[in-house]
N, C-alpha and C. Protein backbone atom coordinates (compact mmCIF):
# COMPACT_ATOMS: atom_id res chain seq x y z
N UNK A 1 -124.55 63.73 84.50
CA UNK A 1 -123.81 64.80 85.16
C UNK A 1 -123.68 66.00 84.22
N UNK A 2 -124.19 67.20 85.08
CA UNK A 2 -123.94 68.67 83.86
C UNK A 2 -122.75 68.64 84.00
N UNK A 3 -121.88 69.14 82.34
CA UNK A 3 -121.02 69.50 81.57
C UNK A 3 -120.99 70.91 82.65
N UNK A 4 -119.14 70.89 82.92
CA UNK A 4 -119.54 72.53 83.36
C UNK A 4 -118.71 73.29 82.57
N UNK A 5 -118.40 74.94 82.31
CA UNK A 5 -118.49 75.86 81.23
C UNK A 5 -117.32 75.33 80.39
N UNK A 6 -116.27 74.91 81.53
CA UNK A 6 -114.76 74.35 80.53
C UNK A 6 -114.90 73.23 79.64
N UNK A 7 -115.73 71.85 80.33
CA UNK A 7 -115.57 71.13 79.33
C UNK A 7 -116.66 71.57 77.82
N UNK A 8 -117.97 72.36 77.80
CA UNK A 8 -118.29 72.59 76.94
C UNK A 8 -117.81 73.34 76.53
N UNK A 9 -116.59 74.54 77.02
CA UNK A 9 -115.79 74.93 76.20
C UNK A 9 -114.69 74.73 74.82
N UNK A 10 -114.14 73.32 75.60
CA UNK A 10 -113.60 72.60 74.61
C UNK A 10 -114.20 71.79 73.84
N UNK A 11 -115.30 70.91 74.26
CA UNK A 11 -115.98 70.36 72.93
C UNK A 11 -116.37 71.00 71.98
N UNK A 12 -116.64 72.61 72.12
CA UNK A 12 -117.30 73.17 71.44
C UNK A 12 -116.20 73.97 70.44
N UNK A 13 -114.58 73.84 70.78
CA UNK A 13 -113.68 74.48 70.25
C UNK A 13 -113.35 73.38 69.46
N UNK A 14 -113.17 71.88 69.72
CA UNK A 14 -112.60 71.01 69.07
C UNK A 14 -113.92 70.92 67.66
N UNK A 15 -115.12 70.74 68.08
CA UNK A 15 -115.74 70.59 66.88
C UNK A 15 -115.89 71.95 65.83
N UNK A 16 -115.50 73.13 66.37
CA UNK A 16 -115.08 73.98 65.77
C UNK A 16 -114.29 73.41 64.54
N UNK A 17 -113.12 73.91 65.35
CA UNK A 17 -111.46 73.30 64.76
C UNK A 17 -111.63 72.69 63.72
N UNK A 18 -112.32 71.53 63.93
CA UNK A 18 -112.79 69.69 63.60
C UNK A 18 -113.41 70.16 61.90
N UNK A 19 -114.31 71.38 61.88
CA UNK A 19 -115.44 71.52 60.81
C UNK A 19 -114.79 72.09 60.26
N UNK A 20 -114.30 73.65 60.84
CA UNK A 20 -113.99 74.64 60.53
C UNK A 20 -112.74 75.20 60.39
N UNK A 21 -111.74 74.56 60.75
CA UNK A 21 -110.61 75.12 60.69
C UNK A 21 -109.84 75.70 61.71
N UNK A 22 -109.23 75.73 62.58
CA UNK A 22 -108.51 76.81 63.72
C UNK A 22 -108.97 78.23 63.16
N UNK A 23 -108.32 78.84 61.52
CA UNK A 23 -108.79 80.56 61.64
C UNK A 23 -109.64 80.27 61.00
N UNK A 24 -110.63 79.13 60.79
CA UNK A 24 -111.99 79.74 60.15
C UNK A 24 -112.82 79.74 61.66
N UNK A 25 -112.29 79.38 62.70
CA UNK A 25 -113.35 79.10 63.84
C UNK A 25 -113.30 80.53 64.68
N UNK A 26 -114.61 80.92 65.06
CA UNK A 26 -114.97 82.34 65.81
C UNK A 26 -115.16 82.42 66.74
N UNK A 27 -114.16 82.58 67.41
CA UNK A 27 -114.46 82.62 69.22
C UNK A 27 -116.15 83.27 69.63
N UNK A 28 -116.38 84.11 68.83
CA UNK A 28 -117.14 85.25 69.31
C UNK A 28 -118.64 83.91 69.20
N UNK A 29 -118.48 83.79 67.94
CA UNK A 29 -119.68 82.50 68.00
C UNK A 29 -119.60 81.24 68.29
N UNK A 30 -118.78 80.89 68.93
CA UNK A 30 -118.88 79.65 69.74
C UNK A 30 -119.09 79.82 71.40
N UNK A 31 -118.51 81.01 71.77
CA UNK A 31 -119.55 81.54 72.78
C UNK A 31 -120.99 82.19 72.90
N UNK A 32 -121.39 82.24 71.75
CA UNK A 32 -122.33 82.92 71.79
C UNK A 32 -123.39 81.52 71.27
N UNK A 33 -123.43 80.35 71.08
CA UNK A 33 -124.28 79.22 70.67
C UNK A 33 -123.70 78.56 72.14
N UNK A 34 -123.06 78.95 73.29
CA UNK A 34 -122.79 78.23 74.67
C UNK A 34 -123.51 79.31 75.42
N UNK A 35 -124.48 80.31 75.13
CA UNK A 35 -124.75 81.40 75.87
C UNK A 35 -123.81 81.47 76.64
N UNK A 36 -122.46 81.86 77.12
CA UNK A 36 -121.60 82.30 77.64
C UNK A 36 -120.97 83.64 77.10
N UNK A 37 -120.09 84.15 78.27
CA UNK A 37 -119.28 85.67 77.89
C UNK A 37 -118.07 85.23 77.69
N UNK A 38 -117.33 86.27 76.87
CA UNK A 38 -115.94 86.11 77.29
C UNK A 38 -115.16 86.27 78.79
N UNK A 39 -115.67 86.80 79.54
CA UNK A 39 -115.36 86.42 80.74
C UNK A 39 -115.33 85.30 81.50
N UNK A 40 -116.34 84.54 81.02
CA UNK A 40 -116.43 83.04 81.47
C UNK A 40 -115.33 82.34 81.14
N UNK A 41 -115.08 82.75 79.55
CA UNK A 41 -113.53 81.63 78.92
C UNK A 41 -112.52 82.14 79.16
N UNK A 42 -112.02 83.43 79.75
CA UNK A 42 -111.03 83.45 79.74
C UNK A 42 -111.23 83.44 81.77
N UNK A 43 -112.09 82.98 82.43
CA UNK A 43 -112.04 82.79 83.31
C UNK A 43 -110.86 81.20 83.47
N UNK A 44 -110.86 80.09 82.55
CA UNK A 44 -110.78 79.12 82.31
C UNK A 44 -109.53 79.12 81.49
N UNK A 45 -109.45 79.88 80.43
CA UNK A 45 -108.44 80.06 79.34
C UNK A 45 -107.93 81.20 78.82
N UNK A 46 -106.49 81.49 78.70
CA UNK A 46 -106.30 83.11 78.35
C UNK A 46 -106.30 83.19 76.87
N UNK A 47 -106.58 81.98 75.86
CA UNK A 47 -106.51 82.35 74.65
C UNK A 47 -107.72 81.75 73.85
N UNK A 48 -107.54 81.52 72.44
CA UNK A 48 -108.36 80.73 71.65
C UNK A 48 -107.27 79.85 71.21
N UNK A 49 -106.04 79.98 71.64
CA UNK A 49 -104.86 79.16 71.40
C UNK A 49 -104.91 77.95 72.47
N UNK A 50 -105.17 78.62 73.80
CA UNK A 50 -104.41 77.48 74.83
C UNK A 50 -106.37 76.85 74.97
N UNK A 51 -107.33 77.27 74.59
CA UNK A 51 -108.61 76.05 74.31
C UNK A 51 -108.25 75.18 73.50
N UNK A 52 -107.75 75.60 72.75
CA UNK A 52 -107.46 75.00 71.11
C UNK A 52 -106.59 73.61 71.55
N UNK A 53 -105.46 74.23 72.39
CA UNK A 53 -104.32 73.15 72.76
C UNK A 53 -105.48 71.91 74.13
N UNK A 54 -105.82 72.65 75.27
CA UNK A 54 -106.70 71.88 75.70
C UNK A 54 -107.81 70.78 74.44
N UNK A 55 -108.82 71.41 74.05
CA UNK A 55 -109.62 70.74 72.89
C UNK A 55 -108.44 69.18 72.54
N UNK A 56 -107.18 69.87 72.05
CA UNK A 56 -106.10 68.40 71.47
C UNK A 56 -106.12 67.53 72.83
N UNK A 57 -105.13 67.90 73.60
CA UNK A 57 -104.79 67.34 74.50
C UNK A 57 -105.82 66.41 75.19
N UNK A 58 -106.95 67.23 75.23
CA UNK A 58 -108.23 66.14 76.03
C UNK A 58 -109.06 65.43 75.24
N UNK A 59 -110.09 65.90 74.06
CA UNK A 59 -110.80 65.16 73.14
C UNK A 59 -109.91 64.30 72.20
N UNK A 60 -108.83 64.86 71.69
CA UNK A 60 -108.37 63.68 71.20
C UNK A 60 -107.82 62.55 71.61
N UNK A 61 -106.81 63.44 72.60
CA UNK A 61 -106.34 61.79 73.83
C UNK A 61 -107.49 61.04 73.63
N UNK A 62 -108.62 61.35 74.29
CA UNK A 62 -109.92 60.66 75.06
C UNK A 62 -110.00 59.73 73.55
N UNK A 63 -110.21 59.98 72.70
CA UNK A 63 -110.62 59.85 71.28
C UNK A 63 -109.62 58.33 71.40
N UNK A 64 -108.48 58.19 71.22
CA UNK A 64 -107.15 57.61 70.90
C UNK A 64 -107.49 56.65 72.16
N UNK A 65 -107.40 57.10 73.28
CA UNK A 65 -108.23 55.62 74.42
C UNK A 65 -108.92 54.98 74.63
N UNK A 66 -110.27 55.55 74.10
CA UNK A 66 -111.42 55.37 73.77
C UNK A 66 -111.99 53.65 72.64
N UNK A 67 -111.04 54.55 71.30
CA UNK A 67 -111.06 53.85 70.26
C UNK A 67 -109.80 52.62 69.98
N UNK A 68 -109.00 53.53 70.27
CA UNK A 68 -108.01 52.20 70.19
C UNK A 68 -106.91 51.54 71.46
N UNK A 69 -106.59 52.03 72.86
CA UNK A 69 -106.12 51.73 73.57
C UNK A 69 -106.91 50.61 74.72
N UNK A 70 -108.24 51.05 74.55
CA UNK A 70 -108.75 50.22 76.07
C UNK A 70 -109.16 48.95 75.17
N UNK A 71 -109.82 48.60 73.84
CA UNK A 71 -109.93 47.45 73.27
C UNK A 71 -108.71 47.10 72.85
N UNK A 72 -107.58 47.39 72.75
CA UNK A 72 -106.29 46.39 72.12
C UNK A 72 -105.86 46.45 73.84
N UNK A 73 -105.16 47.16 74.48
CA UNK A 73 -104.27 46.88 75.71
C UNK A 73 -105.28 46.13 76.74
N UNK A 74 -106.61 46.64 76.97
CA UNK A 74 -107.33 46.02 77.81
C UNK A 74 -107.99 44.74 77.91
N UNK A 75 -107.76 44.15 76.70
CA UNK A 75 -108.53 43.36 75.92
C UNK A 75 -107.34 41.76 75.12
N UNK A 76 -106.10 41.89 75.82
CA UNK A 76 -104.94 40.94 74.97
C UNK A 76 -105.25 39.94 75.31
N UNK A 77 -105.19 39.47 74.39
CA UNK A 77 -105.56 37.63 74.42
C UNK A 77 -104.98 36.86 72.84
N UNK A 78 -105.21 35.69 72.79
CA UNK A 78 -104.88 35.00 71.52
C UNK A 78 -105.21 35.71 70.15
N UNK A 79 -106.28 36.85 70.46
CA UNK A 79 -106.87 37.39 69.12
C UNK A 79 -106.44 38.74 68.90
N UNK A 80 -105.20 39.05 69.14
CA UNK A 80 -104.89 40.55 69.23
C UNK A 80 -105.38 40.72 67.72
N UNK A 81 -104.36 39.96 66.47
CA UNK A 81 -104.22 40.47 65.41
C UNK A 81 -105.99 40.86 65.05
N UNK A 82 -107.08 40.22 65.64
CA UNK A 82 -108.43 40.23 64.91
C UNK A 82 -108.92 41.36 65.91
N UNK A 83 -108.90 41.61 66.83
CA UNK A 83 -108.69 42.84 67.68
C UNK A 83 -109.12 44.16 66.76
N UNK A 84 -107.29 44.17 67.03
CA UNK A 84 -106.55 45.10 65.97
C UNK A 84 -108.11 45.61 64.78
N UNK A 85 -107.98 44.27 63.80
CA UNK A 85 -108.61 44.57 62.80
C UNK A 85 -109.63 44.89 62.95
N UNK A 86 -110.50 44.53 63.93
CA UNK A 86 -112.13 45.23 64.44
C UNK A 86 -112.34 46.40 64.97
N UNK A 87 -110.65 47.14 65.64
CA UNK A 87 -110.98 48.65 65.47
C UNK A 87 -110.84 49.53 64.28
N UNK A 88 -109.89 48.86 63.01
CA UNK A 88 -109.81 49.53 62.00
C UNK A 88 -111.11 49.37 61.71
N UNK A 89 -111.73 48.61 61.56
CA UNK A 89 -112.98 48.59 60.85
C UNK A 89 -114.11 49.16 61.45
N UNK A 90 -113.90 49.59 62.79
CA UNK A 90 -114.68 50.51 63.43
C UNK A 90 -115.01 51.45 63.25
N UNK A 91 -114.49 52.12 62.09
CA UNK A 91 -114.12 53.63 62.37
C UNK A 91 -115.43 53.93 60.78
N UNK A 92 -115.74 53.06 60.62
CA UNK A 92 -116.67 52.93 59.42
C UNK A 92 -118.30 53.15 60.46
N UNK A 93 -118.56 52.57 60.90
CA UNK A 93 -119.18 52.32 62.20
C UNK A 93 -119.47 53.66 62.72
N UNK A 94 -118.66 54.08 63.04
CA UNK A 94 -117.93 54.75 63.33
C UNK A 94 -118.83 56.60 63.16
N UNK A 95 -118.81 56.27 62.18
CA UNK A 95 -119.06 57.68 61.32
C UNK A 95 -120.07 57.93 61.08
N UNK A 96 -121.09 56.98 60.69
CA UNK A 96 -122.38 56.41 60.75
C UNK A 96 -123.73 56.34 62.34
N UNK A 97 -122.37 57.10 63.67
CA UNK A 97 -123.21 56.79 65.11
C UNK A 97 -123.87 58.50 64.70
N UNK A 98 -125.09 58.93 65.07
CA UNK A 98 -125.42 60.04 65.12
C UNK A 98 -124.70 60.71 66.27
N UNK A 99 -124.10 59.83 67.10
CA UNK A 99 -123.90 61.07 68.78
C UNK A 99 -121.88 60.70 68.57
N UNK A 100 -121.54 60.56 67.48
CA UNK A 100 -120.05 60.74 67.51
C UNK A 100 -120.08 61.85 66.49
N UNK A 101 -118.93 62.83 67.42
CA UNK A 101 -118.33 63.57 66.57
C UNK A 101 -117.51 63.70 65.32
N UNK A 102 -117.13 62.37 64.49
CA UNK A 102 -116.32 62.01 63.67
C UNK A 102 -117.29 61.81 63.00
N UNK A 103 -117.36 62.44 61.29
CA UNK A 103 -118.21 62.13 60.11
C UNK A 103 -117.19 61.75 58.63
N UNK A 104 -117.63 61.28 57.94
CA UNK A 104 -116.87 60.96 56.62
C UNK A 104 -116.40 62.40 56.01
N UNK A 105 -117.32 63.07 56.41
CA UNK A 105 -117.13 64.38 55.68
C UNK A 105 -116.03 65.34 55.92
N UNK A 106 -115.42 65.11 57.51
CA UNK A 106 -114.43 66.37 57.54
C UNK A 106 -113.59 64.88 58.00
N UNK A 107 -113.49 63.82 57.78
CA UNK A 107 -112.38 63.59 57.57
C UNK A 107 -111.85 62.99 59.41
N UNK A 108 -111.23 62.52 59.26
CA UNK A 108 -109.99 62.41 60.43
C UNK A 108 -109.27 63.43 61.52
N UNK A 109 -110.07 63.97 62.53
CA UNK A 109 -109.31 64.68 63.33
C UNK A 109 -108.15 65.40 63.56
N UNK A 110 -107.29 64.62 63.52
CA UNK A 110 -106.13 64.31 64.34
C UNK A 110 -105.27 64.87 62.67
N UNK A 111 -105.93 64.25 61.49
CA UNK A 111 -105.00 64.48 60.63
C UNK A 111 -105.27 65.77 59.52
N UNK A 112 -106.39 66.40 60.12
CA UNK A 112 -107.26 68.01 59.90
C UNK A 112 -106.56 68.74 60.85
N UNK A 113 -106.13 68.75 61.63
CA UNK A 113 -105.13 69.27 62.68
C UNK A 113 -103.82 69.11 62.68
N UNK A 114 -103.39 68.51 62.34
CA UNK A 114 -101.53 67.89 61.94
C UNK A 114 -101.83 68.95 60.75
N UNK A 115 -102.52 68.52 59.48
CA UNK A 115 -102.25 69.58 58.10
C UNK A 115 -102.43 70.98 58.38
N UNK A 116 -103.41 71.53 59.76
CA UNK A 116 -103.46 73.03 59.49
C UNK A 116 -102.38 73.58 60.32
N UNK A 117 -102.04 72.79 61.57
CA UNK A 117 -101.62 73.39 62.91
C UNK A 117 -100.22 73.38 62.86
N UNK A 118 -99.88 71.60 63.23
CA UNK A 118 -98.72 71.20 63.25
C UNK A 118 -97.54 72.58 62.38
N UNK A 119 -97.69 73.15 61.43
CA UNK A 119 -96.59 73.46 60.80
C UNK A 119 -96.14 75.11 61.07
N UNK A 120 -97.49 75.41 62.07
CA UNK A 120 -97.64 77.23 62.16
C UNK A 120 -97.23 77.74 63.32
N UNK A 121 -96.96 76.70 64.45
CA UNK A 121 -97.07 76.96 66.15
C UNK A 121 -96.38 75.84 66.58
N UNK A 122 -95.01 75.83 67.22
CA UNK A 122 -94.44 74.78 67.81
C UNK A 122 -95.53 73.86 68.85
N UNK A 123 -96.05 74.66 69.77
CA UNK A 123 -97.16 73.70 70.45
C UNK A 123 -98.29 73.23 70.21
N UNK A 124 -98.39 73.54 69.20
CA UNK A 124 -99.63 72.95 68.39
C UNK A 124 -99.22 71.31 67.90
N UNK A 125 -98.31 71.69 67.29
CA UNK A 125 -97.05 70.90 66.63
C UNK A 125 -96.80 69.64 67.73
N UNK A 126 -95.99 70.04 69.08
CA UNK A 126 -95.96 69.21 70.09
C UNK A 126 -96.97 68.27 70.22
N UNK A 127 -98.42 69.09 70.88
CA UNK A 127 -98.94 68.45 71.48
C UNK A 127 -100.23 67.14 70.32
N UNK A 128 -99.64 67.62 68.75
CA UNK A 128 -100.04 66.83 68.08
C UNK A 128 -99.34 65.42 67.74
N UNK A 129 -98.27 65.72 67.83
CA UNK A 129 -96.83 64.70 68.04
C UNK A 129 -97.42 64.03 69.20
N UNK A 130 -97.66 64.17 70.28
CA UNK A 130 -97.91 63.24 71.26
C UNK A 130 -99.30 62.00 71.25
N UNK A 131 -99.92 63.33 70.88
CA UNK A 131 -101.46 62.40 70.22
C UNK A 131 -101.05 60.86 69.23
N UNK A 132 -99.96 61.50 68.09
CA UNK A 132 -99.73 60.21 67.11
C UNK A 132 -99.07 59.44 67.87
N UNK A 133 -97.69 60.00 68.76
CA UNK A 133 -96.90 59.23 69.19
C UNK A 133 -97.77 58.12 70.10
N UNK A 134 -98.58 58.77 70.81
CA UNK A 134 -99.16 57.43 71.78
C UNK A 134 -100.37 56.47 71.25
N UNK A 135 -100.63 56.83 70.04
CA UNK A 135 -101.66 55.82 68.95
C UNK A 135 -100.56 54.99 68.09
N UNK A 136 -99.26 55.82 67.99
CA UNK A 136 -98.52 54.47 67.54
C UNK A 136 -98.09 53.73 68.51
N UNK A 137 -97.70 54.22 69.45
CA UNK A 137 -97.07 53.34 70.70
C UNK A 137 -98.26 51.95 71.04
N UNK A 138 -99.29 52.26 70.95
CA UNK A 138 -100.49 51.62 70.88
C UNK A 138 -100.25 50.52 70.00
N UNK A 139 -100.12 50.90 68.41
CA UNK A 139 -100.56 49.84 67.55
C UNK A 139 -98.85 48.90 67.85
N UNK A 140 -98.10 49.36 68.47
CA UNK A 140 -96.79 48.75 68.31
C UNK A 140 -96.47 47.99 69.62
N UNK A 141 -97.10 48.28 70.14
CA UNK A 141 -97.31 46.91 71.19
C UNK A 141 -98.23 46.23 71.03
N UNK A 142 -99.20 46.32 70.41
CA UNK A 142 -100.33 45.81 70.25
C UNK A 142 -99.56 44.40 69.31
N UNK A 143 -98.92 44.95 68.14
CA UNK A 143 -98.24 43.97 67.30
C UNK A 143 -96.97 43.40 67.52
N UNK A 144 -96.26 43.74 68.55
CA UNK A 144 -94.97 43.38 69.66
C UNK A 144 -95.55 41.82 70.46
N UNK A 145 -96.99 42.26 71.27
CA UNK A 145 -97.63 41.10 72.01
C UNK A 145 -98.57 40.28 71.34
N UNK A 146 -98.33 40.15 69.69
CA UNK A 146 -99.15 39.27 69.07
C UNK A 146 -97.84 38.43 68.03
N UNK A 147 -96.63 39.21 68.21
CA UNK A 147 -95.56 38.34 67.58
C UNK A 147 -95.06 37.54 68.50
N UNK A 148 -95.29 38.29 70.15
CA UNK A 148 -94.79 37.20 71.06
C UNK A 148 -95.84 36.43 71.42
N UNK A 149 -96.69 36.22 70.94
CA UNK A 149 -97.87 34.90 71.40
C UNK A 149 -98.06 33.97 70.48
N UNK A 150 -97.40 34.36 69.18
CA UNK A 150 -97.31 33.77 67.98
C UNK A 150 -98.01 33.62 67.29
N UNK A 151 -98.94 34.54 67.32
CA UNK A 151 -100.03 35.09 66.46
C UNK A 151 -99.43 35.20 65.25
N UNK A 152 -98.30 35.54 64.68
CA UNK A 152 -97.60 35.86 63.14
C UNK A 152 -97.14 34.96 63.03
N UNK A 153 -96.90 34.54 61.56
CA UNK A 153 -96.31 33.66 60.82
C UNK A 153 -94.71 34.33 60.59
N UNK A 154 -94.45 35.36 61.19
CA UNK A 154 -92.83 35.59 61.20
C UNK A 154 -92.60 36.59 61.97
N UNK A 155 -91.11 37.11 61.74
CA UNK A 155 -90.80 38.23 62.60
C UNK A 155 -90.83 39.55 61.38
N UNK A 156 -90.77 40.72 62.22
CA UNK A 156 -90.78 42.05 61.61
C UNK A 156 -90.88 42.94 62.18
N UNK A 157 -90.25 44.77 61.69
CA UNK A 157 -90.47 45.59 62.71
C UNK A 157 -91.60 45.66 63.14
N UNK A 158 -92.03 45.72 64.25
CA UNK A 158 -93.45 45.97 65.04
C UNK A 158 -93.45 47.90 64.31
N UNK A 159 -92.79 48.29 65.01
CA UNK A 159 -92.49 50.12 64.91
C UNK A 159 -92.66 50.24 63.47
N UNK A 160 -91.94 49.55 62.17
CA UNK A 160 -92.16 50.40 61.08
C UNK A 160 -93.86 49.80 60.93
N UNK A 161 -94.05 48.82 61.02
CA UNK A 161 -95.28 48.07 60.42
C UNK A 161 -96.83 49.00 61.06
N UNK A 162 -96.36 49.56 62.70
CA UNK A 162 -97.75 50.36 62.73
C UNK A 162 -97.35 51.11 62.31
N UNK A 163 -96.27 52.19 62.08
CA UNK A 163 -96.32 53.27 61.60
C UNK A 163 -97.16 53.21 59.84
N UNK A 164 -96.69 52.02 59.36
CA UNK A 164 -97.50 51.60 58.17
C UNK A 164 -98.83 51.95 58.22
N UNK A 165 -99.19 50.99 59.55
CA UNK A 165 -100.90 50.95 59.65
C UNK A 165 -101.34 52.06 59.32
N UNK A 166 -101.07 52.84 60.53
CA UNK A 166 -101.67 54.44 60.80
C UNK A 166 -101.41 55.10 59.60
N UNK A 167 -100.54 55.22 58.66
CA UNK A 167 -100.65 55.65 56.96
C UNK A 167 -101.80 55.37 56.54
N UNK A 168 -101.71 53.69 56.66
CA UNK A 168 -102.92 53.59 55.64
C UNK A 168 -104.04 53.71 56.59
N UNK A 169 -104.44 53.59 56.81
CA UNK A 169 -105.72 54.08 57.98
C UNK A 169 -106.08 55.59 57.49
N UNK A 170 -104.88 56.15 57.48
CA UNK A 170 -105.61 57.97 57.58
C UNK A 170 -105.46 58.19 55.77
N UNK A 171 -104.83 57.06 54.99
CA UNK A 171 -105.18 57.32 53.37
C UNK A 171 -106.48 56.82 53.28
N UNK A 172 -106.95 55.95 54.35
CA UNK A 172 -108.25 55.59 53.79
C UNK A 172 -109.09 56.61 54.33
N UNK A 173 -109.20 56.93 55.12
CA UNK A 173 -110.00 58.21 56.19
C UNK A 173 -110.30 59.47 54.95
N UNK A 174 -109.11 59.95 54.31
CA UNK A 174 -108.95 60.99 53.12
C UNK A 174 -109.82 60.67 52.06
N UNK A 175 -109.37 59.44 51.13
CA UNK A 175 -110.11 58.89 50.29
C UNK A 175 -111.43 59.14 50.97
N UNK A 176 -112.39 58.74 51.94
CA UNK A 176 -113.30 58.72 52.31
C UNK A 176 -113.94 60.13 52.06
N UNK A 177 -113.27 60.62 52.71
CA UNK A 177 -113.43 62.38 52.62
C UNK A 177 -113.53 62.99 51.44
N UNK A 178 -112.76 62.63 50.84
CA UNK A 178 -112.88 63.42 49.09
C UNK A 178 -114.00 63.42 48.52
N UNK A 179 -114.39 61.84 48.49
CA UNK A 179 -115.20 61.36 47.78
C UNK A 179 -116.92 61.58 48.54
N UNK A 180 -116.38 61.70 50.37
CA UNK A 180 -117.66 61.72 50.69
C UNK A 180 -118.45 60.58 50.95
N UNK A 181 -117.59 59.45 50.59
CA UNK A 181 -118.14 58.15 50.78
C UNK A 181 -117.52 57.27 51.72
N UNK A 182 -117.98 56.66 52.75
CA UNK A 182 -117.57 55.63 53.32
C UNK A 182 -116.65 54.68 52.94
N UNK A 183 -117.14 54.24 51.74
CA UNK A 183 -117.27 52.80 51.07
C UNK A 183 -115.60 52.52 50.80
N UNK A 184 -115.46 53.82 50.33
CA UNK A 184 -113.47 54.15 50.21
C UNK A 184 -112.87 53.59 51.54
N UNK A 185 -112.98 54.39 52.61
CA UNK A 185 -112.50 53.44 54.04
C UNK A 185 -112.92 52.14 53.70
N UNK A 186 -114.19 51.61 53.61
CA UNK A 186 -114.42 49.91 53.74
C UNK A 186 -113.35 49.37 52.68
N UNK A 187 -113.44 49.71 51.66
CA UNK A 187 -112.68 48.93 50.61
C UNK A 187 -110.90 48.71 50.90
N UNK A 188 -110.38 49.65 51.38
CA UNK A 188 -109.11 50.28 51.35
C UNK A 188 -108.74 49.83 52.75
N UNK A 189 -109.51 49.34 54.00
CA UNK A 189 -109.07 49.03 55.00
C UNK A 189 -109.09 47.52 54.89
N UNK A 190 -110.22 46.66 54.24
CA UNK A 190 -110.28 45.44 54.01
C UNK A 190 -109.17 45.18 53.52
N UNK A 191 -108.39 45.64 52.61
CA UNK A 191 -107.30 45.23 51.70
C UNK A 191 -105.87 45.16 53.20
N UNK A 192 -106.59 46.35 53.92
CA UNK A 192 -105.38 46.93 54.98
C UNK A 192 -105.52 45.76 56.17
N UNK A 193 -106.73 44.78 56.26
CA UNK A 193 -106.55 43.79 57.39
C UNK A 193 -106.38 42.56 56.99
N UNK A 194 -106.81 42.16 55.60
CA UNK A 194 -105.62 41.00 54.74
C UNK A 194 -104.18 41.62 55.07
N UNK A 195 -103.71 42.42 54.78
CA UNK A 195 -102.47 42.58 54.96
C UNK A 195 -101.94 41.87 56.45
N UNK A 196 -102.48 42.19 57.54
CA UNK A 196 -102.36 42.55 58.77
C UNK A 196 -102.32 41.22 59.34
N UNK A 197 -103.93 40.44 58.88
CA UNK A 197 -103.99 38.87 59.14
C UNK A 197 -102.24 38.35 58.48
N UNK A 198 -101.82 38.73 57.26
CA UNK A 198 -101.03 37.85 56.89
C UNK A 198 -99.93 38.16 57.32
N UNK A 199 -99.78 38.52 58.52
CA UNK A 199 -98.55 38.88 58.66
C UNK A 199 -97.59 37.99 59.98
């Protein structure tokens, strides 16, 4: 099915964003590599702000359902906790697909956008809050319905423990990034799903 002008609008703003930065990204040339006018986008959008907020709201949601909601919620059974651990370890995988937008190199989405956005524009801010909020809500039921199946060897906050996860997840994502190497995520998440098994 053809892409029509909006959604390549926003893919083409998010991988902007994604590479480049919100003010390093150029409206003028991201329409102009969509052969489109500005008339077309602001047929669709009155800013490079409210694409920007679309781009969050839709590619990353999609991103966050994609990757971690339809295999843990869709998917519960006796093996949540190993679940769990086969999407962290996905994201190695991950980076390595030629047709995903996520590379080792710029790093983590969601948390390239929290460091530039989040702190300059209340709705930027918002609608990045919602993105985390519903990837933790995710990992915290995910680990809610594996303490009640008795998958753990004890009790504990579900809430502080993903909020844990998702730390270390996006310290390993960074590490990765710095260095440019994968191998930082592999090493640093392995340590992060011993943890997880033993819990």
């Amino acid at each position: 099915m053809k892409k029509t002008l909006r959604d390549r609008l926003i893919v083409a703003m998010f991988e902007a964003v994604y590479t480049k930065g919100y003010h390093g990204s150029n409206l003028n040339e991201i329409l102009k590599s969509l052969s489109a006018s500005k008339g077309g986008m602001y047929h669709h959008f009155k800013s490079k702000k409210e694409l920007t907020l679309c781009a969050i709201n839709e590619v990353l949601d999609s991103a966050v359902t994609e990757l971690w909601e339809k295999p843990l919620l869709e998917h519960e059974n006796d093996n949540t906790i190993d679940t769990l651990c086969e999407c962290i370890s996905g994201y190695a995988a991950l980076t390595q697909t030629k047709a995903a937008a996520i590379t080792v190199e710029y790093g983590c989405p969601l948390n390239n956008m929290i460091q530039e956005l989040s702190s300059i524009d209340d709705d930027f801010a918002y609608a990045l809050q919602n993105i985390h909020a519903k990837w933790l809500e995710i990992i915290t039921h995910t680990l809610q319905h594996a303490q009640d199946n008795g998958e753990c060897k004890g009790e504990f906050d579900v809430f502080n423990v993903a909020l844990f996860i998702i730390c270390a997840i996006e310290g390993a994502i960074s590490s990765a990034k710095v260095y440019n190497d994968i191998n930082y995520y592999i090493k640093s998440t392995n340590e992060l799903n011993i943890y997880i098994k033993a819990l």
